[in-house]
N, C-alpha and C. Protein backbone atom coordinates (compact mmCIF):
# COMPACT_ATOMS: atom_id res chain seq x y z
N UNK A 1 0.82 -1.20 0.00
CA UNK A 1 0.00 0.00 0.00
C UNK A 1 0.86 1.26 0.00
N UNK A 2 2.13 1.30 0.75
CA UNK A 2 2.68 2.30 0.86
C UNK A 2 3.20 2.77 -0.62
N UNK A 3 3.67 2.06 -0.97
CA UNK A 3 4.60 1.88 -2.62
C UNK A 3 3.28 3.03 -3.52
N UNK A 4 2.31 2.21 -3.60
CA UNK A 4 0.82 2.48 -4.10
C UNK A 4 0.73 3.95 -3.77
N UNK A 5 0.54 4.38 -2.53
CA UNK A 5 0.00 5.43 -2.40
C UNK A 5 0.17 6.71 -2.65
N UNK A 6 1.96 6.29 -2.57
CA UNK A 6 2.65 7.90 -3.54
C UNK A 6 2.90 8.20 -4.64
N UNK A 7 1.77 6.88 -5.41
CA UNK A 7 1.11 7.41 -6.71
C UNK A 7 -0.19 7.77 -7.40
N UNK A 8 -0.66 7.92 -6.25
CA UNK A 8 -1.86 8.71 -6.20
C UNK A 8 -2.25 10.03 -6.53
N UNK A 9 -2.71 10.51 -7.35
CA UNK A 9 -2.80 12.60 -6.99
C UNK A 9 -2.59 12.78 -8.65
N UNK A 10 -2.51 12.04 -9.41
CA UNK A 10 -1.75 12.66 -11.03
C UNK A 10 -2.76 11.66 -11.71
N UNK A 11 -3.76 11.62 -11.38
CA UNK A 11 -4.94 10.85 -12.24
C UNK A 11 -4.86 9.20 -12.69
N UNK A 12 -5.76 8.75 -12.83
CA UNK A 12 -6.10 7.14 -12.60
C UNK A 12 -5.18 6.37 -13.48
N UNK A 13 -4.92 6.95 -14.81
CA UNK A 13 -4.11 6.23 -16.04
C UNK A 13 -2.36 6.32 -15.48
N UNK A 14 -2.03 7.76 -14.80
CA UNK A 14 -0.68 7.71 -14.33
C UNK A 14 -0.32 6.56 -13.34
N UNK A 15 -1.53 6.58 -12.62
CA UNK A 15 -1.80 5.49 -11.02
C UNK A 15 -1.59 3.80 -11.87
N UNK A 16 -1.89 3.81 -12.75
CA UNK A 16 -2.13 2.56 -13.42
C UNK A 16 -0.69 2.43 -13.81
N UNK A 17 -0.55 3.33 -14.88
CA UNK A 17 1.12 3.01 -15.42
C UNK A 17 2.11 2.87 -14.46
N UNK A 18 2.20 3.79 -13.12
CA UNK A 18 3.10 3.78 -11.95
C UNK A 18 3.17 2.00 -11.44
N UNK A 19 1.96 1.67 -11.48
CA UNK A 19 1.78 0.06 -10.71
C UNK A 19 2.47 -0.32 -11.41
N UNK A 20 1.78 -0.69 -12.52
CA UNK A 20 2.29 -1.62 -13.49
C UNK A 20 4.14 -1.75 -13.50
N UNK A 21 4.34 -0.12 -14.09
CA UNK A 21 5.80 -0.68 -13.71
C UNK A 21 6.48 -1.20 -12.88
N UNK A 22 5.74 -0.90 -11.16
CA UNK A 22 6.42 -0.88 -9.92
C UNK A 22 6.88 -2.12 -10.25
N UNK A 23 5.35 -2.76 -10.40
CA UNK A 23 5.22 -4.58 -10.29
C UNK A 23 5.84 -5.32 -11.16
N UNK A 24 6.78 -4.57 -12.51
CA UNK A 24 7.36 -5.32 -13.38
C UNK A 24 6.48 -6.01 -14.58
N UNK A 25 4.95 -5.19 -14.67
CA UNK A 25 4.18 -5.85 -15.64
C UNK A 25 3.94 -5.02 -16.53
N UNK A 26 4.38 -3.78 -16.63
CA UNK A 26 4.22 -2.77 -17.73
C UNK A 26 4.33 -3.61 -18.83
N UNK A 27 5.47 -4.53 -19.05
CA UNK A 27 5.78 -5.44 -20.49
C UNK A 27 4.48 -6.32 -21.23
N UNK A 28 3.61 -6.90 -19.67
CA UNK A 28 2.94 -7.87 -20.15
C UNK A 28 1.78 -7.49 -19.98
N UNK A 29 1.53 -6.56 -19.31
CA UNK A 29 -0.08 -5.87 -18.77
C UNK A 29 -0.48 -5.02 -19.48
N UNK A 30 -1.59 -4.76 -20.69
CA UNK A 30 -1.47 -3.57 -21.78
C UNK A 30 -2.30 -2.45 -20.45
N UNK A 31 -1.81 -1.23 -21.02
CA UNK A 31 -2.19 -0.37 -19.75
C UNK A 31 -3.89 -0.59 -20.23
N UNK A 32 -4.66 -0.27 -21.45
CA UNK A 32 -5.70 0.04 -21.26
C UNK A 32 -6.35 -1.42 -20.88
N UNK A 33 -6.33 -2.29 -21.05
CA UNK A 33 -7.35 -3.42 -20.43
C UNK A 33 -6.96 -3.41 -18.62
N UNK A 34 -6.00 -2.77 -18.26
CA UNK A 34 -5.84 -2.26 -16.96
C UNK A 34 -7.06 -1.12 -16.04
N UNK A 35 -6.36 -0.28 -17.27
CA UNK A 35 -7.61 0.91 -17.01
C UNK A 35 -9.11 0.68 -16.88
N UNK A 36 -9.36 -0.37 -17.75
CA UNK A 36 -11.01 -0.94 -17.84
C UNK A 36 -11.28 -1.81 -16.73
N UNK A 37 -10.44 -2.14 -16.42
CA UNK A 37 -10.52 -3.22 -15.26
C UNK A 37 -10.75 -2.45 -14.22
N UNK A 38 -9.74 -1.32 -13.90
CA UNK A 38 -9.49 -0.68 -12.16
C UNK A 38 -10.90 0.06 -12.44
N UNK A 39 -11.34 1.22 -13.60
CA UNK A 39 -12.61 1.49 -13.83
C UNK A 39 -14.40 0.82 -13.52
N UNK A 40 -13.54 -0.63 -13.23
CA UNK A 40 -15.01 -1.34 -13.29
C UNK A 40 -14.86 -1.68 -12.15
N UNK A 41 -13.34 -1.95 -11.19
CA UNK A 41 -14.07 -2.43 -10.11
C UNK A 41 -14.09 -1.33 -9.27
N UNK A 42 -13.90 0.17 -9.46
CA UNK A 42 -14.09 1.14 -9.01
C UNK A 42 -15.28 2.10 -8.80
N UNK A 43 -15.71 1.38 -10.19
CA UNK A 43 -17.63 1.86 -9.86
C UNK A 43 -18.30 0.92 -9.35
N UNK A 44 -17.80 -0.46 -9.27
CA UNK A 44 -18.27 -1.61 -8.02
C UNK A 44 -18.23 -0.93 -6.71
N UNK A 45 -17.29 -0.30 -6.40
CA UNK A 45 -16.83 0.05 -4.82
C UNK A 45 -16.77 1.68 -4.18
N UNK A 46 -17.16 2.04 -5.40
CA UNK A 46 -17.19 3.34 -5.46
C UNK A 46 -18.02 4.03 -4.51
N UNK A 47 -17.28 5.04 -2.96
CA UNK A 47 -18.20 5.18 -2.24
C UNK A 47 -18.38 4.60 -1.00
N UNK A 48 -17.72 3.35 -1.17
CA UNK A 48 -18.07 2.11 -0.45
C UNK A 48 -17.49 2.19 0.77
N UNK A 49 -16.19 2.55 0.98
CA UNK A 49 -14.60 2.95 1.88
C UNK A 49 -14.91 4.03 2.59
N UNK A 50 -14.95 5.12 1.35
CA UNK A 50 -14.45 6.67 1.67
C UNK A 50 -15.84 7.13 2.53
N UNK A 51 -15.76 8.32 3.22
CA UNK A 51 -16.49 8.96 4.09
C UNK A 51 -16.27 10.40 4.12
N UNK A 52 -17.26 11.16 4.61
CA UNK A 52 -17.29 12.53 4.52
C UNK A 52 -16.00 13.19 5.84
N UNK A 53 -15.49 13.63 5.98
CA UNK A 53 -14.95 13.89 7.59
C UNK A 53 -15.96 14.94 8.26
N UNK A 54 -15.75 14.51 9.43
CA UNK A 54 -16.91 15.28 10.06
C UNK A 54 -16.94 17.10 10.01
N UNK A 55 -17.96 17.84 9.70
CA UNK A 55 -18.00 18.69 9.82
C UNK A 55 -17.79 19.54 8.57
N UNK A 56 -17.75 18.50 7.57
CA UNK A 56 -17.56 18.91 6.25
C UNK A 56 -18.92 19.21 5.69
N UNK A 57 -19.85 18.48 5.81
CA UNK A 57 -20.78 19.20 5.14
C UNK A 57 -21.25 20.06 5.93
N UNK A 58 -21.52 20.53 7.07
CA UNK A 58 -21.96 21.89 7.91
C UNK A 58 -21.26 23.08 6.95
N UNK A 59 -19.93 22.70 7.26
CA UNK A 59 -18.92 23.86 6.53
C UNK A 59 -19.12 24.53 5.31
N UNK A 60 -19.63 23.14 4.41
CA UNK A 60 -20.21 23.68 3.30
C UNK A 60 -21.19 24.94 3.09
N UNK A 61 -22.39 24.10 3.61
CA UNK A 61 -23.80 24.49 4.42
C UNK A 61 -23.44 25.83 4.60
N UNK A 62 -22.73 25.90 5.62
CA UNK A 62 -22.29 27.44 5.95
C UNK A 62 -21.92 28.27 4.83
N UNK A 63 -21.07 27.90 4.27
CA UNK A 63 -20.49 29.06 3.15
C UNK A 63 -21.30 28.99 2.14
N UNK A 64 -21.98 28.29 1.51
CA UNK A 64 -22.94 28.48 0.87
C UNK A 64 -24.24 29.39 1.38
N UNK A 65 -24.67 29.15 2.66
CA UNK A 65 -25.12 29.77 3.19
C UNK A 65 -24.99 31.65 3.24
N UNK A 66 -23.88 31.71 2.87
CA UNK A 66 -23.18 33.28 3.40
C UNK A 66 -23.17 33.72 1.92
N UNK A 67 -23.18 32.53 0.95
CA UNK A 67 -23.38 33.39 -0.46
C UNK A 67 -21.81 33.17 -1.07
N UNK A 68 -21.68 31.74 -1.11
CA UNK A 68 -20.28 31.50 -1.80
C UNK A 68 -20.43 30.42 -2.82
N UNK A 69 -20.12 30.90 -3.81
CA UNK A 69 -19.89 29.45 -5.17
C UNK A 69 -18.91 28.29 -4.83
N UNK A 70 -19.38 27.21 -4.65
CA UNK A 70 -18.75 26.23 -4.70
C UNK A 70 -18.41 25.29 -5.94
N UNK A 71 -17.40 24.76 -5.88
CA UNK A 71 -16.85 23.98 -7.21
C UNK A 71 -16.01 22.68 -6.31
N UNK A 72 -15.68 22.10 -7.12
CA UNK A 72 -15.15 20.85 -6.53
C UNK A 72 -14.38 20.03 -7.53
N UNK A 73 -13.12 20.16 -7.95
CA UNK A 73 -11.71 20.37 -8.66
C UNK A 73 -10.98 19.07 -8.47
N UNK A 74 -11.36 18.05 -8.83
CA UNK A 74 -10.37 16.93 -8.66
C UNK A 74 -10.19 15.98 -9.60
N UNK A 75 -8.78 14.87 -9.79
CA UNK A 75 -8.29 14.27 -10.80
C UNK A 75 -8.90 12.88 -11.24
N UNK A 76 -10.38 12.36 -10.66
CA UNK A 76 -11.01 11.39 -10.53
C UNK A 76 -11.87 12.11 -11.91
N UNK A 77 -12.15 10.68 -12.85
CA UNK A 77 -13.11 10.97 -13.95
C UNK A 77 -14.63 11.38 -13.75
N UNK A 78 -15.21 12.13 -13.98
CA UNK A 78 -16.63 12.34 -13.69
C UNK A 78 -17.54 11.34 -13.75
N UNK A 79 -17.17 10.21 -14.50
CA UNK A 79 -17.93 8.68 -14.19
C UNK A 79 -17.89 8.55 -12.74
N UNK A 80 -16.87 8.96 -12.02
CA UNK A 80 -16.48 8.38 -10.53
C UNK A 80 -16.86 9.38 -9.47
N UNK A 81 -16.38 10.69 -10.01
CA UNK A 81 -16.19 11.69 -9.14
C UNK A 81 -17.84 12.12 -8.78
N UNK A 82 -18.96 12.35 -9.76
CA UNK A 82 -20.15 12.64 -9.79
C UNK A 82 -20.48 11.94 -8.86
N UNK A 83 -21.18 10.40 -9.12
CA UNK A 83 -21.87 9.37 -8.49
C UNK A 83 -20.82 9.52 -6.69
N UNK A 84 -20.03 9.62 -6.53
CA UNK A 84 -19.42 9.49 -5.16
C UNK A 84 -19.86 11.11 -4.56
N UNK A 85 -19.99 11.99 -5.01
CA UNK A 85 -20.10 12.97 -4.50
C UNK A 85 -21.98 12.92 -4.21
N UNK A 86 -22.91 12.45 -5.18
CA UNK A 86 -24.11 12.19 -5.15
C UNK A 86 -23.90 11.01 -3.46
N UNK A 87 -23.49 10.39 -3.42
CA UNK A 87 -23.74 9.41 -2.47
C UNK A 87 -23.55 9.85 -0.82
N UNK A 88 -22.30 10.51 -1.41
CA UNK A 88 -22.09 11.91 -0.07
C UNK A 88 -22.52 12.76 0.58
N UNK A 89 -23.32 13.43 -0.14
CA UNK A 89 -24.27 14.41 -0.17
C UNK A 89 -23.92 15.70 -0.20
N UNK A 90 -22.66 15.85 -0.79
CA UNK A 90 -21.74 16.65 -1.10
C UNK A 90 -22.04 17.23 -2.68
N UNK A 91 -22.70 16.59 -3.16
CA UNK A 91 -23.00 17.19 -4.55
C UNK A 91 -24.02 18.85 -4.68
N UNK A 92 -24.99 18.55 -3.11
CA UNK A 92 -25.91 19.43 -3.23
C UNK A 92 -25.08 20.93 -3.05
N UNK A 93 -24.06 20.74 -2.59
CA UNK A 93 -23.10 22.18 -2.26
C UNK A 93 -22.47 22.44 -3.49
N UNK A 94 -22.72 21.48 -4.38
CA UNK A 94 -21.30 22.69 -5.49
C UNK A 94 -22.28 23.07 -6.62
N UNK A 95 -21.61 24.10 -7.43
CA UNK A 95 -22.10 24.89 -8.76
C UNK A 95 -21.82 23.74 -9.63
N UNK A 96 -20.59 23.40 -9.16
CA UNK A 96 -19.48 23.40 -10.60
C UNK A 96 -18.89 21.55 -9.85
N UNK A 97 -18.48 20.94 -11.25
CA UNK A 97 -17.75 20.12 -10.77
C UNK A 97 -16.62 19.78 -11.77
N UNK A 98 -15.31 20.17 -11.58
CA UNK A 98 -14.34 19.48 -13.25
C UNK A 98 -13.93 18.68 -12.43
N UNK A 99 -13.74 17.73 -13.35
CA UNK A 99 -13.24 16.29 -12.91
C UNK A 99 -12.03 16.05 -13.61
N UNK A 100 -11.23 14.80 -13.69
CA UNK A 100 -9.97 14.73 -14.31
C UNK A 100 -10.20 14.71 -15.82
N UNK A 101 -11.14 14.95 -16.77
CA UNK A 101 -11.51 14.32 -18.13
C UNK A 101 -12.40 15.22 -18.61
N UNK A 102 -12.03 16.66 -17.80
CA UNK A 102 -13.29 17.66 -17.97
C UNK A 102 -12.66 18.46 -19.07
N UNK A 103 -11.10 18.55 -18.63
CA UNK A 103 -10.38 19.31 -19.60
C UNK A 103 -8.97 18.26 -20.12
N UNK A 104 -7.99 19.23 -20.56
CA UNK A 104 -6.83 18.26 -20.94
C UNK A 104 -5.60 18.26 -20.15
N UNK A 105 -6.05 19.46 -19.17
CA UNK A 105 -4.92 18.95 -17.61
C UNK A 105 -5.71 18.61 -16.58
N UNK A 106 -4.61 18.12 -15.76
CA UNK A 106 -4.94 17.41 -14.02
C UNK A 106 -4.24 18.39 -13.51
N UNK A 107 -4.93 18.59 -11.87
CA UNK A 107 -3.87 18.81 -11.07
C UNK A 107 -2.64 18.06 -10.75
N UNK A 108 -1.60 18.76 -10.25
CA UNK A 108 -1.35 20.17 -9.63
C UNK A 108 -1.43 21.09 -10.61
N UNK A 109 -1.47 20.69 -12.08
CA UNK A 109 -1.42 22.32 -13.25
C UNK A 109 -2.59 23.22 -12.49
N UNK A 110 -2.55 24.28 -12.91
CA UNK A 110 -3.49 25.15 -12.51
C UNK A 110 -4.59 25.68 -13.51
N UNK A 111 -4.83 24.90 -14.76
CA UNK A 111 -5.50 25.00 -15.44
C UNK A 111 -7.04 24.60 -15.08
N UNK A 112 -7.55 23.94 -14.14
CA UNK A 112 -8.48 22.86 -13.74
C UNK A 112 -9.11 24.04 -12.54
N UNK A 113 -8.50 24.37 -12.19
CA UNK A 113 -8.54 25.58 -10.96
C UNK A 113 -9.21 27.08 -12.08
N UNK A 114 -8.23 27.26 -12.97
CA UNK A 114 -9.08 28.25 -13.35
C UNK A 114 -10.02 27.86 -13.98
N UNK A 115 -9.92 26.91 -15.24
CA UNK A 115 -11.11 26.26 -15.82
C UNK A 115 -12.22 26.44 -14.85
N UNK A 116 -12.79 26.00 -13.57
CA UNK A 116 -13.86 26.30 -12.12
C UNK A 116 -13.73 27.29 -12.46
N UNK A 117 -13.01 28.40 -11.82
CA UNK A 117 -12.96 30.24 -11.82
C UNK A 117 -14.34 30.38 -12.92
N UNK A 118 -13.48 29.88 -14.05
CA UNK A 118 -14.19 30.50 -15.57
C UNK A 118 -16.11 30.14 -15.31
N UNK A 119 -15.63 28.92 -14.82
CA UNK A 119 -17.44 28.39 -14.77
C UNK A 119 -18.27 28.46 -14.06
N UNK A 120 -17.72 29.39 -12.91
CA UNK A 120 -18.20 30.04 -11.46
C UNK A 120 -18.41 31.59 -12.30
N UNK A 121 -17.81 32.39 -13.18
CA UNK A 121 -17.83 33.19 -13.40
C UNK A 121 -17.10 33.83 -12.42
N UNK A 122 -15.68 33.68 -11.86
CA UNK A 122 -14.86 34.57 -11.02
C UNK A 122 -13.60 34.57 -11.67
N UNK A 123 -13.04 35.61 -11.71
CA UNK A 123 -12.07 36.59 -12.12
C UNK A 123 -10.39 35.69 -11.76
């Protein structure tokens, strides 16, 4: 898991290629029947693990409340990122959602960040 985890953050296909090589199967593992695979058992489980931390949706609640646009900016495909945020109940707080496949960068670029700006309509 540890190996795994500090390849996390640079989107699902990098996460895939990182394994693969770790494990020495880049040669024999084609990445995309990889990708279709981690994709399927990811909308199997999707949701399933993860949890809100407490006090996160109040927080929301609140700033929305006070009159703030919310967006929600991350490197998970909108197949994944949508339906998990629906299950959360985290969906009802945002305007906006780009996902990793919304545009043609991921974070950390800062394109994905303004891309939101643009679709919030903020400067």
């Amino acid at each position: 898991f540890e190996m795994v985890s500090g390849f996390i953050g640079k989107g699902v296909p990098n996460l895939i290629r990182r394994t693969l090589a770790a494990a020495a199967l880049d040669e024999q593992v084609d990445q995309e029947t990889a990708l279709t695979v981690f994709h399927r058992h990811y909308e199997e489980t999707n949701g399933r693990y993860g949890y809100v931390y407490p006090h996160v949706a109040a927080g929301l609640r609140e700033l929305r409340r006070l009159g703030y646009r919310l967006a929600c900016v991350t490197n998970k495909p909108e197949a994944l990122a949508a339906p998990l945020l629906r299950m959360t109940g985290l969906w009802s707080y945002l305007e906006v959602l780009v996902a990793g496949d919304s545009i043609d960068s991921m974070k950390p670029a800062p394109q994905p960040l303004w891309h939101a700006c643009q679709l919030l309509g903020v400067d």
